[in-house]
Protein backbone atom coordinates (compact mmCIF):
# COMPACT_ATOMS: atom_id res chain seq x y z
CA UNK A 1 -2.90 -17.08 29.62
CA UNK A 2 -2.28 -14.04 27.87
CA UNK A 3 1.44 -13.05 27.35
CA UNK A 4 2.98 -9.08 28.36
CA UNK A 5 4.35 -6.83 26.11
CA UNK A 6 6.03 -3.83 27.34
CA UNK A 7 6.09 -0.99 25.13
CA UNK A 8 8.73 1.72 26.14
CA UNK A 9 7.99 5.15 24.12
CA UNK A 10 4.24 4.50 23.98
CA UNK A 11 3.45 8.35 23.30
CA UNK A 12 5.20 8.02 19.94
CA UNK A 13 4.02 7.60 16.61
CA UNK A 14 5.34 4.08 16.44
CA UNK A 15 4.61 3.61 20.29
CA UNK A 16 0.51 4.45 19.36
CA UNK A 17 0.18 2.66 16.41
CA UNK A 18 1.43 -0.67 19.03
CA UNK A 19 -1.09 0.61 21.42
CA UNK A 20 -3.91 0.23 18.60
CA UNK A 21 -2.50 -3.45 17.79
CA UNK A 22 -1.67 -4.99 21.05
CA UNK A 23 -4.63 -3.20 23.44
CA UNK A 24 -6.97 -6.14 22.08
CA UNK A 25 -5.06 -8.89 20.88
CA UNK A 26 -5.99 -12.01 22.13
CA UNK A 27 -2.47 -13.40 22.96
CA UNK A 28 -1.04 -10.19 24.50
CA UNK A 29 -1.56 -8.37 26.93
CA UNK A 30 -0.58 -4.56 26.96
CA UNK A 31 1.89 -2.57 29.33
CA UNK A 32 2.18 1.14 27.51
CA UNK A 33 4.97 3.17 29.53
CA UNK A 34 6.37 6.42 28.61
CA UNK A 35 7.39 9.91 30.28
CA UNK A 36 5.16 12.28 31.71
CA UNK A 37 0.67 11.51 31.00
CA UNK A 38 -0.47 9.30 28.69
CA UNK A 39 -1.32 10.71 25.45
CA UNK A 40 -3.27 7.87 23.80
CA UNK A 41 -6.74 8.79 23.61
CA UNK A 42 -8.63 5.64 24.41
CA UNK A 43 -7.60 3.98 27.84
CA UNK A 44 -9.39 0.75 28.04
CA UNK A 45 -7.70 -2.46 27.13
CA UNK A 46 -4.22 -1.87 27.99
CA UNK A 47 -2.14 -0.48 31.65
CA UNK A 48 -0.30 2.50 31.25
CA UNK A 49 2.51 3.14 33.43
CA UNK A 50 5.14 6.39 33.36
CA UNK A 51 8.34 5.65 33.06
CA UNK A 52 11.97 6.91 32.56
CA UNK A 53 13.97 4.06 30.59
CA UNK A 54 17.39 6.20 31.15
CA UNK A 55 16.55 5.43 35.34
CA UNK A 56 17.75 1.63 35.23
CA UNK A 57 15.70 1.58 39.01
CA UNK A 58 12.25 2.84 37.57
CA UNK A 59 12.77 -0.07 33.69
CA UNK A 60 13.41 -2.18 36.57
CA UNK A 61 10.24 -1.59 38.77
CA UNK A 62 8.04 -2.31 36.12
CA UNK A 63 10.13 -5.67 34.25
CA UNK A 64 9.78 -6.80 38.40
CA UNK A 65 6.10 -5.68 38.43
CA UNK A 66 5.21 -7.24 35.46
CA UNK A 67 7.07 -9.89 34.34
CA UNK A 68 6.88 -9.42 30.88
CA UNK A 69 7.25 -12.17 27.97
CA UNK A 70 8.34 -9.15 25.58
CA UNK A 71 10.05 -5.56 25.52
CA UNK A 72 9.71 -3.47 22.21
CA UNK A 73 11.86 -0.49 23.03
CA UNK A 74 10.65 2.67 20.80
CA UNK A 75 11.95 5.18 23.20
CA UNK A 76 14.76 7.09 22.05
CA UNK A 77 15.72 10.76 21.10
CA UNK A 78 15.02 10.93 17.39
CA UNK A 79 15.72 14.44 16.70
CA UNK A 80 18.95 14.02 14.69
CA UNK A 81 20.16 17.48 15.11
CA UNK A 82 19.16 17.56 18.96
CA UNK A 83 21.60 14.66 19.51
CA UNK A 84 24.45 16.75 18.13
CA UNK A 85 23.32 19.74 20.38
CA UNK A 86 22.78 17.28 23.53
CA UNK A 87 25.19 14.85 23.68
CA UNK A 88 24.82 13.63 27.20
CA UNK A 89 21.18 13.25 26.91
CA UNK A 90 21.44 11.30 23.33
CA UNK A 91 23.83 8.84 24.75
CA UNK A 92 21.45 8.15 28.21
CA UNK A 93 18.06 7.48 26.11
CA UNK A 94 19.70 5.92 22.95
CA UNK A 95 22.38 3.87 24.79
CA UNK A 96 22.42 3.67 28.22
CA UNK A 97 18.72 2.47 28.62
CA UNK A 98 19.54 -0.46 26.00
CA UNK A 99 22.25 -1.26 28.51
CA UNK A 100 19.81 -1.02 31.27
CA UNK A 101 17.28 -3.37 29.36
CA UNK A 102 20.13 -6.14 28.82
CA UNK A 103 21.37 -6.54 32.05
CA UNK A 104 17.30 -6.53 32.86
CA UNK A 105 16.55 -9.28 30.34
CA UNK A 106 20.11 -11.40 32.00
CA UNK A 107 18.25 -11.18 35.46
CA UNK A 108 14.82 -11.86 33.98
CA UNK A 109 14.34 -13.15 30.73
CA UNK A 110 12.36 -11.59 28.58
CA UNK A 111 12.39 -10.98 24.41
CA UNK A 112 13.54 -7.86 23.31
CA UNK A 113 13.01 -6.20 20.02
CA UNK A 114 15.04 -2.73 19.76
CA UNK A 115 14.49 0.01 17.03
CA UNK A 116 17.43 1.09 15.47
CA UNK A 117 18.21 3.39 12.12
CA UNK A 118 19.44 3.70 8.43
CA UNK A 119 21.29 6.49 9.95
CA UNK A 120 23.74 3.98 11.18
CA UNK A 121 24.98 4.00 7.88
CA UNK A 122 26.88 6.59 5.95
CA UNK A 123 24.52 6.55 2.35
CA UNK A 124 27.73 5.83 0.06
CA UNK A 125 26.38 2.98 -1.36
CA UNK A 126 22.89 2.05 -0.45
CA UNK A 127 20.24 0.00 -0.73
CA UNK A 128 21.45 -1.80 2.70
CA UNK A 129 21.48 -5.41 3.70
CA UNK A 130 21.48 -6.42 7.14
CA UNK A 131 24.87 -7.47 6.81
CA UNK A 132 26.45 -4.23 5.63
CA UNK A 133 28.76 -2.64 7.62
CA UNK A 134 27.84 0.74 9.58
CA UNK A 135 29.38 3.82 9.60
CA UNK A 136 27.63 6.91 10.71
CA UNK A 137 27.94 10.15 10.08
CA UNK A 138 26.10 11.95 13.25
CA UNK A 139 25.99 11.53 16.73
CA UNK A 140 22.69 10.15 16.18
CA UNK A 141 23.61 7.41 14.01
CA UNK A 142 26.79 6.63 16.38
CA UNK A 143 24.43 6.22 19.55
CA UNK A 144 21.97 3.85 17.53
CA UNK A 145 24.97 1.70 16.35
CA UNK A 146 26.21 2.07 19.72
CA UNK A 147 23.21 0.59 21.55
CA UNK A 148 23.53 -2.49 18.59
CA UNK A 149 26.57 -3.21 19.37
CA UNK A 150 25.34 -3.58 23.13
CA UNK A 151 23.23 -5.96 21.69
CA UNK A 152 25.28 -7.83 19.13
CA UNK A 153 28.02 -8.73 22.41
CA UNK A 154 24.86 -9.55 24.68
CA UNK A 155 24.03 -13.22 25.52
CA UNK A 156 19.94 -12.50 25.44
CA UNK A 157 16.83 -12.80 22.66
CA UNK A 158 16.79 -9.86 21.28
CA UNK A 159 15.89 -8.44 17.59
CA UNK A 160 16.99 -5.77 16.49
CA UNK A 161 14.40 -3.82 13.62
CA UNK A 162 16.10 -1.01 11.61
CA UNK A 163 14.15 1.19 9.86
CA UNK A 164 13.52 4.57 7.75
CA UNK A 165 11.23 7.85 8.12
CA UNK A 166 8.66 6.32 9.77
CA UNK A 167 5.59 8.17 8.81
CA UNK A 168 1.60 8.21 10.30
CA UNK A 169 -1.17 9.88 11.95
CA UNK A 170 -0.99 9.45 16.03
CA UNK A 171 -2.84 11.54 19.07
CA UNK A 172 -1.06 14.60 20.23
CA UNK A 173 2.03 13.89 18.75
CA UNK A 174 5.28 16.15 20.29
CA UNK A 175 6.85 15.99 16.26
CA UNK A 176 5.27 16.03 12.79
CA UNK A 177 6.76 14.08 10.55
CA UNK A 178 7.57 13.74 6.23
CA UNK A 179 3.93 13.69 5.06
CA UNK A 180 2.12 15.52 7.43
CA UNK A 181 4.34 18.66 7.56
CA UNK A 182 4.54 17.96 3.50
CA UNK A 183 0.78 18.25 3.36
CA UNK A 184 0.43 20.59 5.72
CA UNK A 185 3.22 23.09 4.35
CA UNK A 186 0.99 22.81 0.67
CA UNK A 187 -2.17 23.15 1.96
CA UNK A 188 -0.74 26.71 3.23
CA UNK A 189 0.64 27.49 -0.50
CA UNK A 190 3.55 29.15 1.19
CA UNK A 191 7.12 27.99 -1.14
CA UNK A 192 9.06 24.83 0.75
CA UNK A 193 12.37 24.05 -0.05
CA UNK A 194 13.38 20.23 -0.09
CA UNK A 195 16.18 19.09 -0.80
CA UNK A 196 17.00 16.49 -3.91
CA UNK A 197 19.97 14.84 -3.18
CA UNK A 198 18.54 12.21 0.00
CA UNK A 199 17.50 9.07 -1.32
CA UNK A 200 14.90 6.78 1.38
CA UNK A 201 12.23 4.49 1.72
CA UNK A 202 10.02 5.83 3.94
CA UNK A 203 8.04 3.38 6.32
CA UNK A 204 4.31 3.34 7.28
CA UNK A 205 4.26 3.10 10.96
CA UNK A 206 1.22 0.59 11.02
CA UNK A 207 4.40 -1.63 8.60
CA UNK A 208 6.32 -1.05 11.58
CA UNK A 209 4.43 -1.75 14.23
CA UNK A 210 3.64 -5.00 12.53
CA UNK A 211 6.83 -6.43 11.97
CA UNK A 212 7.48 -5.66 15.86
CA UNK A 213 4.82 -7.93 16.68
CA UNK A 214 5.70 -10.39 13.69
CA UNK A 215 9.53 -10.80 15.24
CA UNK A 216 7.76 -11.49 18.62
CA UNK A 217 5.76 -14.06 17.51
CA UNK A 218 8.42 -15.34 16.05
CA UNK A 219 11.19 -14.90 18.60
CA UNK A 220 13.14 -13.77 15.75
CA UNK A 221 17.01 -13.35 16.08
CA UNK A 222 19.45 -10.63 15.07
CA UNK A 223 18.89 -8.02 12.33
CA UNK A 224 16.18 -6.82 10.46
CA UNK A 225 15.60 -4.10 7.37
CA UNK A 226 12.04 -2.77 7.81
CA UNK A 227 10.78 0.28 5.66
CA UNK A 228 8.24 0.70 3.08
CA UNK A 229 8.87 -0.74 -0.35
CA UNK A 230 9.35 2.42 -2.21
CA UNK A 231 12.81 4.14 -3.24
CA UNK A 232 12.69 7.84 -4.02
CA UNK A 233 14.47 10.95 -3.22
CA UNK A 234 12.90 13.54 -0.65
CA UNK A 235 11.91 15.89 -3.72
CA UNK A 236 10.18 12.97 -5.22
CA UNK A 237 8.62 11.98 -1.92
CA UNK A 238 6.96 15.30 -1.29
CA UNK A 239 5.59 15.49 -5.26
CA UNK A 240 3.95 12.24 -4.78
CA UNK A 241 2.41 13.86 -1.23
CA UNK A 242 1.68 16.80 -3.37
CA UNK A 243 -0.53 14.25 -6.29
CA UNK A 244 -2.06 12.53 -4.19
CA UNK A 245 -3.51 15.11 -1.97
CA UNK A 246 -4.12 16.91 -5.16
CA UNK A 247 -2.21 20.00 -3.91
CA UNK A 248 -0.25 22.78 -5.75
CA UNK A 249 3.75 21.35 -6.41
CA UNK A 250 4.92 24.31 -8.43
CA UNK A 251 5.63 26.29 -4.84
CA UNK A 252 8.45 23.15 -4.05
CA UNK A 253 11.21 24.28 -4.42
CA UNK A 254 14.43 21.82 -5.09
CA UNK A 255 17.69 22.63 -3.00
CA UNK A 256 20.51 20.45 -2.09
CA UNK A 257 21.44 19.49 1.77
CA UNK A 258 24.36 22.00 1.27
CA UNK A 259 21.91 24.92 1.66
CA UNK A 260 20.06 24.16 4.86
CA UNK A 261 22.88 24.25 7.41
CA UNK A 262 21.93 21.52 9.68
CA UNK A 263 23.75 20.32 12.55
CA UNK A 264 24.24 16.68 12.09
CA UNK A 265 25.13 15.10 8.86
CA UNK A 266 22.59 13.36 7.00
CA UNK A 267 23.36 9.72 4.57
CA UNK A 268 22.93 10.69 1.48
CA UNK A 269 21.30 7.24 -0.49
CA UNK A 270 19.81 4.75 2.06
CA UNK A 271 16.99 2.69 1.56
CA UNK A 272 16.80 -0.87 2.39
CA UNK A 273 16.89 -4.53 0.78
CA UNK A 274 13.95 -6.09 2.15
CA UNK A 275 14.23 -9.52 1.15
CA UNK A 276 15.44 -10.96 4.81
CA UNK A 277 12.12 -9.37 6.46
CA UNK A 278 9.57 -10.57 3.80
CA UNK A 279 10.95 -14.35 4.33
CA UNK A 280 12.06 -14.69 7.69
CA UNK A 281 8.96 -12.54 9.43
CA UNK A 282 6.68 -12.49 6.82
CA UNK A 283 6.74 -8.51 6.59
CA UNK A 284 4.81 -7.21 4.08
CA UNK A 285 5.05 -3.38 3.77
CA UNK A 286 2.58 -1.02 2.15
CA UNK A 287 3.27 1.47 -1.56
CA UNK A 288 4.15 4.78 -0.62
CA UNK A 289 0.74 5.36 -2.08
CA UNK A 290 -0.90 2.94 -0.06
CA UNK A 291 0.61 3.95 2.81
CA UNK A 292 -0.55 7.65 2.15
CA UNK A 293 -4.00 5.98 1.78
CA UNK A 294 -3.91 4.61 5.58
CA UNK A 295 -2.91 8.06 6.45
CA UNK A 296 -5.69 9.91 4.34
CA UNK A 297 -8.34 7.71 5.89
CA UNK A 298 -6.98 8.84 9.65
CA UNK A 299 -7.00 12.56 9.00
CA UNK A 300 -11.03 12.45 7.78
């Protein structure tokens, strides 16, 4: 008999690409939730249900419903700036609905795997083990570690996957993200300005969406870095966007994050070390190139 895996956040980027995994799989079976219609175009293979993981009654209605073996919570408010702006609303979606899902998993055990951020950290000295110690520099980054620490204290199987600009192609997606608006921007020939001075390894979300599965099947425990394999700056990201969509880079223009006035703070050199991922799950991410590949192939 086929186990359940509910998705929370299934209208995101991350959320579709575990939509397109799971809807088929022969071991799992597939409950999609997330607010408001569902926004995956195919709907055959998989139960969609709305939900609203800050309403601990409604996460509860469907864990009671459903029973599931598995909960891989994507939802969360992602907008770094927005947290700073909407603090009350950060801490209910990026905190308060992990605490809803532990007490949840106490009363009816189920495996969790949580998404969490290199924003947790404050980009003084990365690359980033697992076993380096946080400290965040937005409100963003504080309600992630936040919600780990929920986690770290809890008594229940959980994992928890951190990861780094998550980049893909997805149906009606509510943001753009790195290479998209990168490629987009270009295509228009209108200047950009990017900034040169935040370092990252940004993460295919097929990679991701893979390793979520990977630490189910392995009911893996505690921490885990998950990102692509590449190290670069944002300037150099966006020039390798630039070559291999064979578009114009002379109109980038290179500015530091001093210039664009943003609310939160950003980390200035994250990136991750790998190594616990590759031998513990058996992740095996993509080349930025590669992963711009998987994209290319999804935009035709």
């Amino acid at each position: 008999m086929s186990k359940k895996i509910l998705v929370t956040g299934s209208n995101g980027l991350l959320g579709q690409k575990l939509t397109d995994m799971l809807r088929y799989h022969s071991d799992y079976e597939l409950i999609a939730s997330s607010k408001g219609e569902n926004r995956y175009p195919e709907t055959e293979g998989y139960t969609y249900e709305q939900l609203d993981v800050t309403d601990y009654t409604d996460i509860e209605r469907l864990i009671v419903k459903y029973q599931p073996y598995a909960v891989i919570h994507t939802a969360a408010m992602t907008n770094v700036d927005q947290c700073e702006s909407e603090k009350e609303a950060c801490q209910k979606l990026n905190v308060d609905s992990v605490a809803h899902l532990i007490k949840l998993a106490n009363q009816h055990p189920f495996y969790l795997v949580h998404l969490s951020t290199d924003f947790i950290f404050d980009g003084t000295t990365g690359p980033y083990k697992e076993t380096d110690a946080p400290n965040p520099l937005s409100l963003y980054g504080h309600s992630k570690n936040d919600a780990e620490l929920l986690l770290l204290a809890s008594n229940i199987n959980y994992s928890i996957l951190r990861t780094i600009i998550v980049y893909g192609v997805a149906a009606a997606m509510s943001r753009s993200n790195i290479v998209l608006w990168a490629k987009g921007a270009l295509e228009k020939g209108s200047p950009i300005k990017v900034v040169n001075d935040q370092y990252r390894m940004p993460t295919l979300a097929e990679d991701l969406a893979k390793a979520c599965i990977l630490a189910i099947e392995k009911r893996a425990q505690g921490i885990f870095h998950i990102s692509g394999k590449d190290y670069m700056s944002v300037i150099e990201m966006v020039r390798r966007i630039a070559k291999f969509f064979k578009l114009d880079d002379s109109i980038i223009e290179e500015t530091d994050s001093s210039t664009l006035n943003q609310a939160a703070a950003r980390p200035p050199k994250t990136g991750f070390v790998l190594d616990k991922a590759i031998h513990e799950l058996g992740y095996a991410p993509h080349s930025f190139e590669e992963g711009l590949a998987v994209v290319q192939k999804q935009l035709i």
